[in-house]
C-alpha atoms as a PDB file:
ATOM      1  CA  UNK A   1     -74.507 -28.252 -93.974  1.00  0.00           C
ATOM      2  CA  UNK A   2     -70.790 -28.038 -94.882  1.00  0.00           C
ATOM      3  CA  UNK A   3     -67.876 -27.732 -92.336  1.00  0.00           C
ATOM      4  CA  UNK A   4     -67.394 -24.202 -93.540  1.00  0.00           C
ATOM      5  CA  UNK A   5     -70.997 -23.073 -92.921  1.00  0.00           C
ATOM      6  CA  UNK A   6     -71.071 -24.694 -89.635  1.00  0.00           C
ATOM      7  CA  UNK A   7     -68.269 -22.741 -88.666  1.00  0.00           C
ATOM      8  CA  UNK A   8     -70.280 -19.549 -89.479  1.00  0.00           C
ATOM      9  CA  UNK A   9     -72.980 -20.382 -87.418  1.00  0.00           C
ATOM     10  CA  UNK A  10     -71.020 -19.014 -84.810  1.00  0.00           C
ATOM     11  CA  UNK A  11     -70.140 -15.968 -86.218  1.00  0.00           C
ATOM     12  CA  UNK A  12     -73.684 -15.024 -87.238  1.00  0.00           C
ATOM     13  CA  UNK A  13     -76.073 -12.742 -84.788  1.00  0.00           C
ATOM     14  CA  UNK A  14     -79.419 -14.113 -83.340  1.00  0.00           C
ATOM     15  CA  UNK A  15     -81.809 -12.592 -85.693  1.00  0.00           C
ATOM     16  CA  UNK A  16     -79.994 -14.147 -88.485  1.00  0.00           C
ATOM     17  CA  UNK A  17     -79.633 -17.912 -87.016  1.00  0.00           C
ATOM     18  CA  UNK A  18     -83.245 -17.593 -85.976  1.00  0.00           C
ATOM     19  CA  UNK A  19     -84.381 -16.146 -89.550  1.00  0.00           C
ATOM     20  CA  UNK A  20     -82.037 -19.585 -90.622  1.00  0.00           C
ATOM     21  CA  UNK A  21     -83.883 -21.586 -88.196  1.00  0.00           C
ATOM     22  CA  UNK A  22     -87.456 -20.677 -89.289  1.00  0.00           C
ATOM     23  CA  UNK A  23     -86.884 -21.349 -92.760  1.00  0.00           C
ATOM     24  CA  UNK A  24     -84.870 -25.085 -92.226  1.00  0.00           C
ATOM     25  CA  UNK A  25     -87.810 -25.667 -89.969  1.00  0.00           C
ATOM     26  CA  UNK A  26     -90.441 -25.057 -92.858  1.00  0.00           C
ATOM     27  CA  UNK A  27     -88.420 -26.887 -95.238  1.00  0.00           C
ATOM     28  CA  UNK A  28     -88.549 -29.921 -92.806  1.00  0.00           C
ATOM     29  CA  UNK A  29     -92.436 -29.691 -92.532  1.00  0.00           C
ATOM     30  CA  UNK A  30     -92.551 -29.631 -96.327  1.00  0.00           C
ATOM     31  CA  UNK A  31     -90.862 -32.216 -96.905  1.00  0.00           C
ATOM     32  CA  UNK A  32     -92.206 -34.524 -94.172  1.00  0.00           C
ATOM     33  CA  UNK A  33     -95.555 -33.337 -96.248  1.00  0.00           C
ATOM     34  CA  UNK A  34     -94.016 -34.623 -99.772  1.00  0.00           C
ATOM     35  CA  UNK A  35     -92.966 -37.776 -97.687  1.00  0.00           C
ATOM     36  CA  UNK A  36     -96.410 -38.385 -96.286  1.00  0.00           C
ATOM     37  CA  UNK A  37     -98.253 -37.566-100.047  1.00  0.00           C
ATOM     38  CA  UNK A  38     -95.263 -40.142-101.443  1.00  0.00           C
ATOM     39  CA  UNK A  39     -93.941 -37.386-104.069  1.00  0.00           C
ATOM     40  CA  UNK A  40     -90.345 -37.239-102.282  1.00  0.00           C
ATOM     41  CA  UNK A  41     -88.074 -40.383-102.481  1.00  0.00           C
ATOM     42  CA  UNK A  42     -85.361 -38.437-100.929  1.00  0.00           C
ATOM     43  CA  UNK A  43     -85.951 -39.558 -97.409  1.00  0.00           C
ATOM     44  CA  UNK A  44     -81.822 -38.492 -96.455  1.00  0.00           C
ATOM     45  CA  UNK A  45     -83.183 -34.732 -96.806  1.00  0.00           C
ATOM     46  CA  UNK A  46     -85.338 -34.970 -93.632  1.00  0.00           C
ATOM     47  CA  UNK A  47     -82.557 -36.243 -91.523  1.00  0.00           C
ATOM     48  CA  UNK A  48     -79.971 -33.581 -92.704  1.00  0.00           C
ATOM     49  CA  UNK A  49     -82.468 -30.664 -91.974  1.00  0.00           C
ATOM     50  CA  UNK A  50     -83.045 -32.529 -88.755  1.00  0.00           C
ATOM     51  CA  UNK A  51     -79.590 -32.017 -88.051  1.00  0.00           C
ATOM     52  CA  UNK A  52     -78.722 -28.317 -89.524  1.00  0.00           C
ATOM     53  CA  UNK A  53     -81.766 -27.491 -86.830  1.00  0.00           C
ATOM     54  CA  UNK A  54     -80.163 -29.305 -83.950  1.00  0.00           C
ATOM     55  CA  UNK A  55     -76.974 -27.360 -84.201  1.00  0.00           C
ATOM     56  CA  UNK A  56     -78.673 -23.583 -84.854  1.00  0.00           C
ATOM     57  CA  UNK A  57     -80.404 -24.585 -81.572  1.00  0.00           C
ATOM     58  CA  UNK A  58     -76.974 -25.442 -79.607  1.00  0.00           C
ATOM     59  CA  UNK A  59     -75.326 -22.581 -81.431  1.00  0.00           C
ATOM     60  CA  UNK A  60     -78.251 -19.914 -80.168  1.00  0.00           C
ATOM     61  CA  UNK A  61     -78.261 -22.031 -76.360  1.00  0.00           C
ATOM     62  CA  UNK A  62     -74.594 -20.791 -76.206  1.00  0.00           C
ATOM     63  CA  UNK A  63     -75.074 -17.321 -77.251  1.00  0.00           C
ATOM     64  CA  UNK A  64     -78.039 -17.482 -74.547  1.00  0.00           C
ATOM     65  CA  UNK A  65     -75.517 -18.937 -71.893  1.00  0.00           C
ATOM     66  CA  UNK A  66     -72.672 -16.566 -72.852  1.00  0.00           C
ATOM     67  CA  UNK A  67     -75.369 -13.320 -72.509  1.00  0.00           C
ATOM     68  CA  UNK A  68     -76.295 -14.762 -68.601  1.00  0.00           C
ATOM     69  CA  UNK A  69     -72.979 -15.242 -67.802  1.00  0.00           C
ATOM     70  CA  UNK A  70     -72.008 -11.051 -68.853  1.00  0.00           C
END
């Protein structure tokens, strides 16, 4: 994820960062899959997606504190 687009995390609404989430989470399963089978070599992929999913979750935490707070 580039600085740009992690800037617009925080612009997006819930239903999109979760609709983001779902899909970096299947791409993680399928490539832990292609890992596992030994048909990816690209084992740097896993780790990225590992982080673009850490920071939807923080992003949709603080949209979760910010609606308790209101």
């Amino acid at each position: 994820m580039k600085t740009n687009e992690r800037k617009s995390l925080h612009g997006k609404s819930r239903e999109e960062l979760q609709k983001e989430l779902k899909s970096k989470l299947s791409e993680l399963t399928k490539t832990r899959i292609e890992r596992f089978e030994k048909q990816n070599k690209n084992t740097r992929l896993e780790r990225v997606l590992r982080v673009d999913i850490a920071r939807i979750r923080t992003v949709l935490q603080e949209l979760t504190r910010q609606e308790k707070k209101v």
